[in-house]
C-alpha atoms as a PDB file:
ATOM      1  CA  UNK A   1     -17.486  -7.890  24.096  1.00  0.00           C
ATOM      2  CA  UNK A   2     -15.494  -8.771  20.560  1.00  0.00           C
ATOM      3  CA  UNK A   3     -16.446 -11.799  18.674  1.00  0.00           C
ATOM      4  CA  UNK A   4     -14.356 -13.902  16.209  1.00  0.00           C
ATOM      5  CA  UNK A   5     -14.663 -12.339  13.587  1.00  0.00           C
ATOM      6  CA  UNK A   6     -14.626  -9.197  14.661  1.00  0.00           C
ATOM      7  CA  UNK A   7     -11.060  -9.559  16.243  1.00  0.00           C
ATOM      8  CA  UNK A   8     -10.321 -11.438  13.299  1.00  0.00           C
ATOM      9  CA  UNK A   9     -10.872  -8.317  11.124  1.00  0.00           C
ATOM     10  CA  UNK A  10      -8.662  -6.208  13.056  1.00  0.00           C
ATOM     11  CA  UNK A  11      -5.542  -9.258  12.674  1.00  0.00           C
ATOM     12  CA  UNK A  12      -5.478 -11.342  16.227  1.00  0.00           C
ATOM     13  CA  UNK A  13      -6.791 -14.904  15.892  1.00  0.00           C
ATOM     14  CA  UNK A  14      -5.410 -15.905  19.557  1.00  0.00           C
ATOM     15  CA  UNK A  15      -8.048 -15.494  22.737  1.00  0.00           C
ATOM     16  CA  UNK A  16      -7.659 -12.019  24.463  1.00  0.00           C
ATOM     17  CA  UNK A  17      -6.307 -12.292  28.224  1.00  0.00           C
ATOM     18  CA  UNK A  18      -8.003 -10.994  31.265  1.00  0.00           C
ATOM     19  CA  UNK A  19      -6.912  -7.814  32.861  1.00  0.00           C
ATOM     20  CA  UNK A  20      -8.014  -5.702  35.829  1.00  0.00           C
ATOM     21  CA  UNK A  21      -6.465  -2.349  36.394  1.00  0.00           C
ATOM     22  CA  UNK A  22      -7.889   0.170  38.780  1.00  0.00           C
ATOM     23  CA  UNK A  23     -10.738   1.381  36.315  1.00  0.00           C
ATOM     24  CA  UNK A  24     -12.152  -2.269  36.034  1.00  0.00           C
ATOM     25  CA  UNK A  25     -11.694  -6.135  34.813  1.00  0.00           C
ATOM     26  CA  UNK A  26     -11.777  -6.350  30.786  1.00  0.00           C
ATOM     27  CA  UNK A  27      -9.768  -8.533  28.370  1.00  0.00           C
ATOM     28  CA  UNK A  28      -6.686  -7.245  25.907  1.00  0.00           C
ATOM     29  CA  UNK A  29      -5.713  -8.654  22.592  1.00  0.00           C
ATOM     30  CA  UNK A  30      -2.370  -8.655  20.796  1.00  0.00           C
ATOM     31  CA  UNK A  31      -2.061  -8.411  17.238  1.00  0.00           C
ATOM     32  CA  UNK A  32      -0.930 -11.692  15.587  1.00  0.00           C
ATOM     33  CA  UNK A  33       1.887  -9.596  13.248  1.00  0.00           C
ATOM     34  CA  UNK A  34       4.119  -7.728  15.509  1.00  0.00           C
ATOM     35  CA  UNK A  35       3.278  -4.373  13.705  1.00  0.00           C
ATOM     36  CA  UNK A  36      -0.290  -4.938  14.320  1.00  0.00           C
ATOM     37  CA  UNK A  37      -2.953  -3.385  16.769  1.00  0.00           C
ATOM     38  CA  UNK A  38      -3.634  -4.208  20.512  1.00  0.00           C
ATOM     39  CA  UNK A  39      -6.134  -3.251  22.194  1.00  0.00           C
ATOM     40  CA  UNK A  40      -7.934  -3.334  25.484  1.00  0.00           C
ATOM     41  CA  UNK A  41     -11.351  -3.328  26.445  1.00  0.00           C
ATOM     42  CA  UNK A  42     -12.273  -2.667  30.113  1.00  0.00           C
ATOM     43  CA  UNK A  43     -15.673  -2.449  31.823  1.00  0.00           C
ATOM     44  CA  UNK A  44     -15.674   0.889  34.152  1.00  0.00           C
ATOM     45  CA  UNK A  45     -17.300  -1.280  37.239  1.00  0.00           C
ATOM     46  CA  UNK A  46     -14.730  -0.066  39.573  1.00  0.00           C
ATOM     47  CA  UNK A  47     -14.261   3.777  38.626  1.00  0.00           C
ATOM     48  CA  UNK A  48     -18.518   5.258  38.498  1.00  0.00           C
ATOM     49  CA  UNK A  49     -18.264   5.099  34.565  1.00  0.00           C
ATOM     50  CA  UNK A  50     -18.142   7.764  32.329  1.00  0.00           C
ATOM     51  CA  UNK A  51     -18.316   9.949  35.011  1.00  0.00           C
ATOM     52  CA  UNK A  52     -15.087   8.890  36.866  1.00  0.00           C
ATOM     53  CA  UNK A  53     -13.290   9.486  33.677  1.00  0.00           C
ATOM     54  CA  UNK A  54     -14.457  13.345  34.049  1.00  0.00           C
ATOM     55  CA  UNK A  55     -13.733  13.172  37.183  1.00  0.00           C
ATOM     56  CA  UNK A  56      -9.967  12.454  36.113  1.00  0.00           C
ATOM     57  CA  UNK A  57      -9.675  14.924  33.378  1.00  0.00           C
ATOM     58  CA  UNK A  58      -7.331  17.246  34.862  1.00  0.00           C
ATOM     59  CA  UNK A  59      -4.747  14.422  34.110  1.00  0.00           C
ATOM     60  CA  UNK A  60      -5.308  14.167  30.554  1.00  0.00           C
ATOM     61  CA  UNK A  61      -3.834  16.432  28.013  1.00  0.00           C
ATOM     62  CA  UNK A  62      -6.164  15.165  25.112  1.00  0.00           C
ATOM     63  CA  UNK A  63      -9.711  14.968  26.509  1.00  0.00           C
ATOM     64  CA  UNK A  64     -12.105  15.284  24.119  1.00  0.00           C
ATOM     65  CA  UNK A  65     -15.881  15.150  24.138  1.00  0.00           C
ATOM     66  CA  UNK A  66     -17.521  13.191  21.804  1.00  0.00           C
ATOM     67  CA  UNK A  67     -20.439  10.033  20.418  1.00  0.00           C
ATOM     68  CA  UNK A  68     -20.044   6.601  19.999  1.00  0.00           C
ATOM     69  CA  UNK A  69     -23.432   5.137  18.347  1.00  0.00           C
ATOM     70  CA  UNK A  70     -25.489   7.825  20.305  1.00  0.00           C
ATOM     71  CA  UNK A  71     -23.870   7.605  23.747  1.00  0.00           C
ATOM     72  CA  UNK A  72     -21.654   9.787  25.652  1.00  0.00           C
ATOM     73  CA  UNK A  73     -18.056   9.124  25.140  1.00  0.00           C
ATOM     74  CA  UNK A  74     -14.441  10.585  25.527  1.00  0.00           C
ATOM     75  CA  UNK A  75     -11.359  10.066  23.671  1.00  0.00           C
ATOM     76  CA  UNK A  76      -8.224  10.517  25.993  1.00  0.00           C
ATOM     77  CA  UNK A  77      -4.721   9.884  26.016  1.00  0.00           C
ATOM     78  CA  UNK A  78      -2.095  10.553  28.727  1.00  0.00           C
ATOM     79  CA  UNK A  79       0.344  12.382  26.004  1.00  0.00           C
ATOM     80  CA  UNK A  80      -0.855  13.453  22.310  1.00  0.00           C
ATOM     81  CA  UNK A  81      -2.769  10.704  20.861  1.00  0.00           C
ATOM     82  CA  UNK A  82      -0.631  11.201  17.769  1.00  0.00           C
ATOM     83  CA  UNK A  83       1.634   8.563  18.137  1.00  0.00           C
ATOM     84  CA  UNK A  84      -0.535   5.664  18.414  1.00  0.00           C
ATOM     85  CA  UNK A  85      -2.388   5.189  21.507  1.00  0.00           C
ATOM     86  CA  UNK A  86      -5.593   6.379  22.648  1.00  0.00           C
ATOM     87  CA  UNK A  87      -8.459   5.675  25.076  1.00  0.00           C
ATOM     88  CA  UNK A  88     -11.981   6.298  24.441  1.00  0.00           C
ATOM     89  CA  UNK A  89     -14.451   5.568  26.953  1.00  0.00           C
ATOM     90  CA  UNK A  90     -18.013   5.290  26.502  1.00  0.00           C
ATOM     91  CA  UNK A  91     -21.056   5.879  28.878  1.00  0.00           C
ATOM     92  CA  UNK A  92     -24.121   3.480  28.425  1.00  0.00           C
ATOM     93  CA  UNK A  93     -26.150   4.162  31.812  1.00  0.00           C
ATOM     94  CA  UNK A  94     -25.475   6.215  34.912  1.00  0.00           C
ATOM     95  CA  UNK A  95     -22.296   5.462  36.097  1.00  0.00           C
ATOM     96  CA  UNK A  96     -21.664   2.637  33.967  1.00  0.00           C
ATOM     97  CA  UNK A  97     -19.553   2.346  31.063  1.00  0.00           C
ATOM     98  CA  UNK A  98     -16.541   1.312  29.115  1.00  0.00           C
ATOM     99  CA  UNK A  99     -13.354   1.997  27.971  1.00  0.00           C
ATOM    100  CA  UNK A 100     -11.399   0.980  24.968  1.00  0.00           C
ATOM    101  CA  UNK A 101      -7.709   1.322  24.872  1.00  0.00           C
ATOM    102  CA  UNK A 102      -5.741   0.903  21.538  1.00  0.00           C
ATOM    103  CA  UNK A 103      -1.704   0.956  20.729  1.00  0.00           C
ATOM    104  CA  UNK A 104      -1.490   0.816  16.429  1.00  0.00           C
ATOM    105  CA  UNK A 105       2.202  -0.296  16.570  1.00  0.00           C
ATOM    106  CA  UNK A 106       2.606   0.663  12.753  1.00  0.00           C
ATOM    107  CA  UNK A 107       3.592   4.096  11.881  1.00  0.00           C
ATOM    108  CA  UNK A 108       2.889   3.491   8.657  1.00  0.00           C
ATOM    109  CA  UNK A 109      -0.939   2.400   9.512  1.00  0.00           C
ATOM    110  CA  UNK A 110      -3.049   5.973   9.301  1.00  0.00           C
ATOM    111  CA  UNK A 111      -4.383   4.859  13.023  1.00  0.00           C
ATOM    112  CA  UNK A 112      -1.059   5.560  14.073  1.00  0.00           C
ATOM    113  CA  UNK A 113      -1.606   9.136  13.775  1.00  0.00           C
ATOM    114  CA  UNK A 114      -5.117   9.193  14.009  1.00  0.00           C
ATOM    115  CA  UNK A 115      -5.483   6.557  16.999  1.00  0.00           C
ATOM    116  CA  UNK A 116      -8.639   7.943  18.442  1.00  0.00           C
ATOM    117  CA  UNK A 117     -10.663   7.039  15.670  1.00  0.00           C
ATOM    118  CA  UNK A 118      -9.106   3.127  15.737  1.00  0.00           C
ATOM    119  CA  UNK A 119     -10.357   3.153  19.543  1.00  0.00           C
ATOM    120  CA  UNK A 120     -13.615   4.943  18.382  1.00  0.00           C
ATOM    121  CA  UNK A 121     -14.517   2.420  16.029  1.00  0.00           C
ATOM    122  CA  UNK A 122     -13.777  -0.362  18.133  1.00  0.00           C
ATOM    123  CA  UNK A 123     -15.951   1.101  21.222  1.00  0.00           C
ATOM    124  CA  UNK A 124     -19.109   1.364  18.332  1.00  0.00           C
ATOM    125  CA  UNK A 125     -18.217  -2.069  17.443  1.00  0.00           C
ATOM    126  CA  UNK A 126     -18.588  -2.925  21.442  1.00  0.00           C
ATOM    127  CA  UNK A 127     -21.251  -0.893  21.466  1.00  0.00           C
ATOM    128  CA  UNK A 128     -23.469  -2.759  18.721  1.00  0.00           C
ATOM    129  CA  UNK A 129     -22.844  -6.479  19.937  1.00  0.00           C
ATOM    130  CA  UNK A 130     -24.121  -4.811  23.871  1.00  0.00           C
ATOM    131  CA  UNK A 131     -27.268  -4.180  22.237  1.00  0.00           C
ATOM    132  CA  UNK A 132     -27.687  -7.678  20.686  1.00  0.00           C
END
């Protein structure tokens, strides 16, 4: 969903390692400097899309409504999304979709207080290399 020099751009150089969690299977990177940004990036096969993550809203205190490169999306978080993680999940077809799930480890980066819009930006990348 990432290529080379994509991940490259955002610091990580090693292969990303597959992952399923209940939502789906996707692949998460680590940052090569320990400061850096991971991030995860999970196909919703196993949760109806964009539509499951509605479905769960009533669990997350930051669910926000919102477009990634003209498709439905959501950024979420399970406390603030001030301190450095957020989720934003995008919906490409019915009941398809996916999900991108960052952690900016530096406080000092401006993602770490604004990490919505490090996951947004990553999800547009996805996004643009889906549509060839």
């Amino acid at each position: 969903m990432l290529k080379k020099d994509q991940l490259s751009a955002r610091g990580v150089t090693k292969a990303g390692t597959e992952r399923t969690d209940p939502t789906g299977t996707g692949c998460q990177w680590y940052p090569d400097e320990p400061l850096g940004t991971s991030f995860f990036v999970v196909l919703l096969d196993k949760s109806k899309g964009l539509d499951g993550v509605y479905a769960n809203r009533d669990n997350l205190p930051v669910f926000e409504p919102t477009e990634i490169a003209g498709y439905p999306a959501v950024n979420t978080d399970s406390t603030d999304a001030a301190h450095g993680a957020c989720s934003t999940a995008v919906g490409v077809a019915e009941g398809e979709g996916f999900l991108v799930q960052v952690r900016v480890n530096d406080k000092k980066l401006p993602g770490y207080t604004d990490p919505c819009s490090v996951s947004g930006e990553i999800a547009e990348t996805v996004v643009g290399n889906l549509k060839g």
